[in-house]
Protein backbone atom coordinates (compact mmCIF):
# COMPACT_ATOMS: atom_id res chain seq x y z
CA UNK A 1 75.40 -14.30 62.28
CA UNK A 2 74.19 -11.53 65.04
CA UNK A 3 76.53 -8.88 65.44
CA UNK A 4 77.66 -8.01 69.03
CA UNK A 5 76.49 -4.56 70.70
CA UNK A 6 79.77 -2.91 71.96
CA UNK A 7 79.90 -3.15 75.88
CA UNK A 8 82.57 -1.88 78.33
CA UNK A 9 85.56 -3.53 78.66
CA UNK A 10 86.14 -4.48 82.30
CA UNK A 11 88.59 -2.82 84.52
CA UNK A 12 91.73 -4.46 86.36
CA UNK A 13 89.71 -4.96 89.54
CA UNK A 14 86.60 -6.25 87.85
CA UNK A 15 88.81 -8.32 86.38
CA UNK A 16 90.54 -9.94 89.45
CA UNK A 17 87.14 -10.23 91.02
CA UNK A 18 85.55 -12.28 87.94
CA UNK A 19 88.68 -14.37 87.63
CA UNK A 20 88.40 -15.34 91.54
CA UNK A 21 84.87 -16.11 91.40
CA UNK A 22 84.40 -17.93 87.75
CA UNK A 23 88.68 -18.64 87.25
CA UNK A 24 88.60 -17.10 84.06
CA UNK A 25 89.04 -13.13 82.86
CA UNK A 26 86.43 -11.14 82.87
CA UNK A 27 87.02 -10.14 78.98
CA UNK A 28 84.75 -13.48 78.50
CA UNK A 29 81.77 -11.64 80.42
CA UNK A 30 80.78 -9.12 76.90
CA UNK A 31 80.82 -12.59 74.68
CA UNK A 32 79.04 -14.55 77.55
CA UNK A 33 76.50 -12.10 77.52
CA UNK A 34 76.18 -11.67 73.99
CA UNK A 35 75.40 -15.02 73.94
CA UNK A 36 72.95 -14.93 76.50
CA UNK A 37 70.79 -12.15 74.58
CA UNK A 38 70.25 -13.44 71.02
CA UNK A 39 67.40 -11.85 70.81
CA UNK A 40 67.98 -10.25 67.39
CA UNK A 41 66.36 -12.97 65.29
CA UNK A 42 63.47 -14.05 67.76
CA UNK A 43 62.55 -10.14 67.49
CA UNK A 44 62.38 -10.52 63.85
CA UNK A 45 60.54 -13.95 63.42
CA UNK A 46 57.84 -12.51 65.93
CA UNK A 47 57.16 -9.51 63.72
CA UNK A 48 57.54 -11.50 60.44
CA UNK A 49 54.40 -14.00 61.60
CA UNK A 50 52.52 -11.05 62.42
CA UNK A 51 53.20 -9.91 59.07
CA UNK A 52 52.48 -13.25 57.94
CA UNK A 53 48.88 -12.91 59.28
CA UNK A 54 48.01 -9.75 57.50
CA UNK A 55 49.00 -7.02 59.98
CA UNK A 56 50.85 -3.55 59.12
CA UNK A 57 50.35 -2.05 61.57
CA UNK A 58 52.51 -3.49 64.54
CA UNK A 59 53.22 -1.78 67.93
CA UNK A 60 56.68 -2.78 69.67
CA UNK A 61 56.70 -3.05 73.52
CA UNK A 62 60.05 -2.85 74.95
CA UNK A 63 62.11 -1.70 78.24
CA UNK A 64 64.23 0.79 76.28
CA UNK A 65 65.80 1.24 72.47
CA UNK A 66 69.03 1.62 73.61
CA UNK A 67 69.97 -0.51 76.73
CA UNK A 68 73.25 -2.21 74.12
CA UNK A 69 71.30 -5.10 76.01
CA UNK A 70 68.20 -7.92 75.23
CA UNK A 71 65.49 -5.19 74.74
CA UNK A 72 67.73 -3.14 72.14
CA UNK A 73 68.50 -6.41 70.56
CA UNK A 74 64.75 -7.47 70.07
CA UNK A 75 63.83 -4.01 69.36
CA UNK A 76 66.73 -3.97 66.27
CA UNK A 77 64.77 -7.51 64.63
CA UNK A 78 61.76 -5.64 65.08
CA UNK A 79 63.03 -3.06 62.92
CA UNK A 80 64.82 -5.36 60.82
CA UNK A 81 61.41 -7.14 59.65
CA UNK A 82 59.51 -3.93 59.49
CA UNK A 83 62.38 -3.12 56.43
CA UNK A 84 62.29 -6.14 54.98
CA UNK A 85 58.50 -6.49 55.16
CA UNK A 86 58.19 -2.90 53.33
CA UNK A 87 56.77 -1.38 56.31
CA UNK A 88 57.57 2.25 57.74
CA UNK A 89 59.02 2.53 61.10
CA UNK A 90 56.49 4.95 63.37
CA UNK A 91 57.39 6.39 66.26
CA UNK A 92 53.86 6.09 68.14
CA UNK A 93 53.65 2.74 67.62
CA UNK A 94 57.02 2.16 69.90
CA UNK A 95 55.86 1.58 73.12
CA UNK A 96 58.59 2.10 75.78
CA UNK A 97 57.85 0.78 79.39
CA UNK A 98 61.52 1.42 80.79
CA UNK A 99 61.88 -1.62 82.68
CA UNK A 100 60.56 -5.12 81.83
CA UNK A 101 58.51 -4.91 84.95
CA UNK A 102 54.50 -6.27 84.28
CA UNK A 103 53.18 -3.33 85.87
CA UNK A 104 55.35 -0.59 83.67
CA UNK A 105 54.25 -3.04 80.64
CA UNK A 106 50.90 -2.51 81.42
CA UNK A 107 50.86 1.10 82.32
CA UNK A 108 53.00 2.46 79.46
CA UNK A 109 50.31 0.33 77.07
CA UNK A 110 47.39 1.75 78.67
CA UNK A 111 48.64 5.28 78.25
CA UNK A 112 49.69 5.00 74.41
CA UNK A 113 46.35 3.35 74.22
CA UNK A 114 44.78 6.25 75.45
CA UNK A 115 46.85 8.50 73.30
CA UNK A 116 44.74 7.19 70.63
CA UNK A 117 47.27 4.91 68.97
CA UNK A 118 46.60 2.63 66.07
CA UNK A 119 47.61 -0.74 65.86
CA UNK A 120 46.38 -4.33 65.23
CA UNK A 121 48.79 -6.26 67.00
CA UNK A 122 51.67 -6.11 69.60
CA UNK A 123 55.40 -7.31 69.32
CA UNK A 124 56.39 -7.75 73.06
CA UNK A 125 60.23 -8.33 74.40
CA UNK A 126 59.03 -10.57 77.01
CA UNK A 127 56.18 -12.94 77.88
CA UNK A 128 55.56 -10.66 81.14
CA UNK A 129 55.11 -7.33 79.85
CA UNK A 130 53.26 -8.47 76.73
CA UNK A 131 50.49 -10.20 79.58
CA UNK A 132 50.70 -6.74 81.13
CA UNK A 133 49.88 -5.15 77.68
CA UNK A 134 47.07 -7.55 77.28
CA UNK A 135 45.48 -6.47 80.52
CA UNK A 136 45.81 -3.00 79.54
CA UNK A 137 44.18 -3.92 75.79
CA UNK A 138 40.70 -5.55 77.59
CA UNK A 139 40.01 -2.56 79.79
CA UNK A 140 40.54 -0.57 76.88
CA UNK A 141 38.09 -2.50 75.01
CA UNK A 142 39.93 -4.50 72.93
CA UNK A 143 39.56 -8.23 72.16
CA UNK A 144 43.06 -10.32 72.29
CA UNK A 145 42.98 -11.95 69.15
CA UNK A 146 40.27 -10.57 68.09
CA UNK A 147 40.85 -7.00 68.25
CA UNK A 148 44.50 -7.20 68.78
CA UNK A 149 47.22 -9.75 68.11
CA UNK A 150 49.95 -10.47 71.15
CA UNK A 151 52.98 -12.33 70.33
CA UNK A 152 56.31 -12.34 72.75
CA UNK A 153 59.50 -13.52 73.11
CA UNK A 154 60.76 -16.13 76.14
CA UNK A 155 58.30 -19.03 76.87
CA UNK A 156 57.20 -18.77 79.73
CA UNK A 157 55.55 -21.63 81.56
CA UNK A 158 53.04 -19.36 82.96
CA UNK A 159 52.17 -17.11 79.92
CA UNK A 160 50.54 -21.13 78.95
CA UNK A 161 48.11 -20.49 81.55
CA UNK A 162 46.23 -16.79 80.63
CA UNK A 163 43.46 -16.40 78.95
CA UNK A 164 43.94 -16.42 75.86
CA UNK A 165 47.54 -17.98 75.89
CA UNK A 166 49.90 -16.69 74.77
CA UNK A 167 51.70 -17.04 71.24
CA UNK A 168 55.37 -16.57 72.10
CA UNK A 169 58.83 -17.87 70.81
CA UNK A 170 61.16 -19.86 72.69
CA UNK A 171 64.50 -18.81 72.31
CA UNK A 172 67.48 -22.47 72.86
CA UNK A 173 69.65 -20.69 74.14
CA UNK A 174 70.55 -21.50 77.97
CA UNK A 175 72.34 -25.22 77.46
CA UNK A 176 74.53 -23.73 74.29
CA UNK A 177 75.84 -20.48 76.21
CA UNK A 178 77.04 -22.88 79.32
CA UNK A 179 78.88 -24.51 76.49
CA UNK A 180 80.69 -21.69 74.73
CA UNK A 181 81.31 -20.28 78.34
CA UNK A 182 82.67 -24.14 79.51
CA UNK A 183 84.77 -24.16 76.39
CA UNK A 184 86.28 -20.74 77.54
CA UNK A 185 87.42 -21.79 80.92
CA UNK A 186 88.96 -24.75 79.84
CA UNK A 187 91.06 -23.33 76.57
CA UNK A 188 89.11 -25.05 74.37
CA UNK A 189 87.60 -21.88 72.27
CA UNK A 190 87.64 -18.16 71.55
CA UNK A 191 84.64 -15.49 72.77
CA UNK A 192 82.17 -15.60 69.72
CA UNK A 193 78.64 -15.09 68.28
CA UNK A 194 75.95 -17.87 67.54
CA UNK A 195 72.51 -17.27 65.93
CA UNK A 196 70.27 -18.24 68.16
CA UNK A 197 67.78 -21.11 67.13
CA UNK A 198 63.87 -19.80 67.98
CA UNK A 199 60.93 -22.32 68.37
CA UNK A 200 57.42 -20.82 67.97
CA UNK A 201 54.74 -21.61 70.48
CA UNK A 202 51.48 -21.08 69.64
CA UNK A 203 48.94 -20.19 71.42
CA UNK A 204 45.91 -18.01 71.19
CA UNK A 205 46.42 -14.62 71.54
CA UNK A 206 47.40 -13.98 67.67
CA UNK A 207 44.67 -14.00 64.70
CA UNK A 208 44.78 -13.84 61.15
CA UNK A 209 42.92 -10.52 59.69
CA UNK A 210 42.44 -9.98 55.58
């Protein structure tokens, strides 16, 4: 079950102004959003097949550790496999972009790259900044697979259409979060927490190494 990040509980007039526009309180808007961002587990099963293929030595590209949003929540299964795959947590190999903009993605990759950081393969929060990251990896030199692993989170239609494509996971989450939020507005359940069911896609941007 993922635990919820705490978020602010909404004031009197944010309160009247979500109930006018979605006719329920906006108390549900933490639980909706919850919801929304299971990223938790889809952080963890990306690092895990990474593992899988022989890496230790995995870089995380994120927007920032401590947003209490998605990129916090796929940054905590990042750590969560790195513990339960015996691996160390280093601080160089946390790449932080600060937004989850392709351009920051690439930018903040290029510069640890040319901080001299070691790695074998990249855990990126979204499909966009990790194609940002693997723009920054060829004009460093470096081969994606075959110098460098890529694997992301979200999907994306276009991230099928780089060179290589991209391995990513799909997260189901869009058609169940309409329901719990349905369910809300019409009395029928509580605010709550669902795992959220992840789909790998693979492509060709993630090799195995000895």
């Amino acid at each position: 079950m993922l635990t919820a990040l705490p978020l602010p509980t909404p004031g009197r007039r944010a309160d009247r102004l979500f109930r006018a526009l979605f006719g329920v309180r906006a108390a549900c808007l933490p639980a909706l959003l919850t919801g929304l961002l299971g990223g938790y587990p889809a952080g963890a099963a990306a690092v895990t097949e990474l593992y899988r293929c022989g890496h230790r030595r995995i870089a995380a590209l994120v927007a920032r550790t401590d947003d209490r949003a998605i990129s916090q929540l796929r940054y905590q299964g990042y750590l969560r496999a790195l513990a339960d795959c015996g691996l160390p947590t280093e601080e160089e190999l946390v790449i932080r972009a600060g937004s989850f903009d392709i351009g920051d993605a690439y930018r903040a990759t290029a510069e640890r790259l040319r901080q001299g950081a070691d790695f074998t393969a990249v855990f990126s929060i979204a499909d966009n900044m990790a194609l940002g990251a693997m723009r920054a990896l060829r004009e460093a030199g470096r081969r994606v697979p075959e110098d460098c692993s890529v694997i992301a989170i979200d999907g994306l239609t276009m991230s099928e259409y780089f060179h290589p494509m991209l391995t990513t996971l799909m997260e189901e989450m869009g058609r169940r979060s309409v329901e719990i939020l349905m369910d809300m507005i019409h009395g029928r359940g509580r605010p709550r927490c669902e795992t959220v069911r992840t789909v790998l896609r693979r492509g060709a941007s993630v090799r195995r190494i000895n």
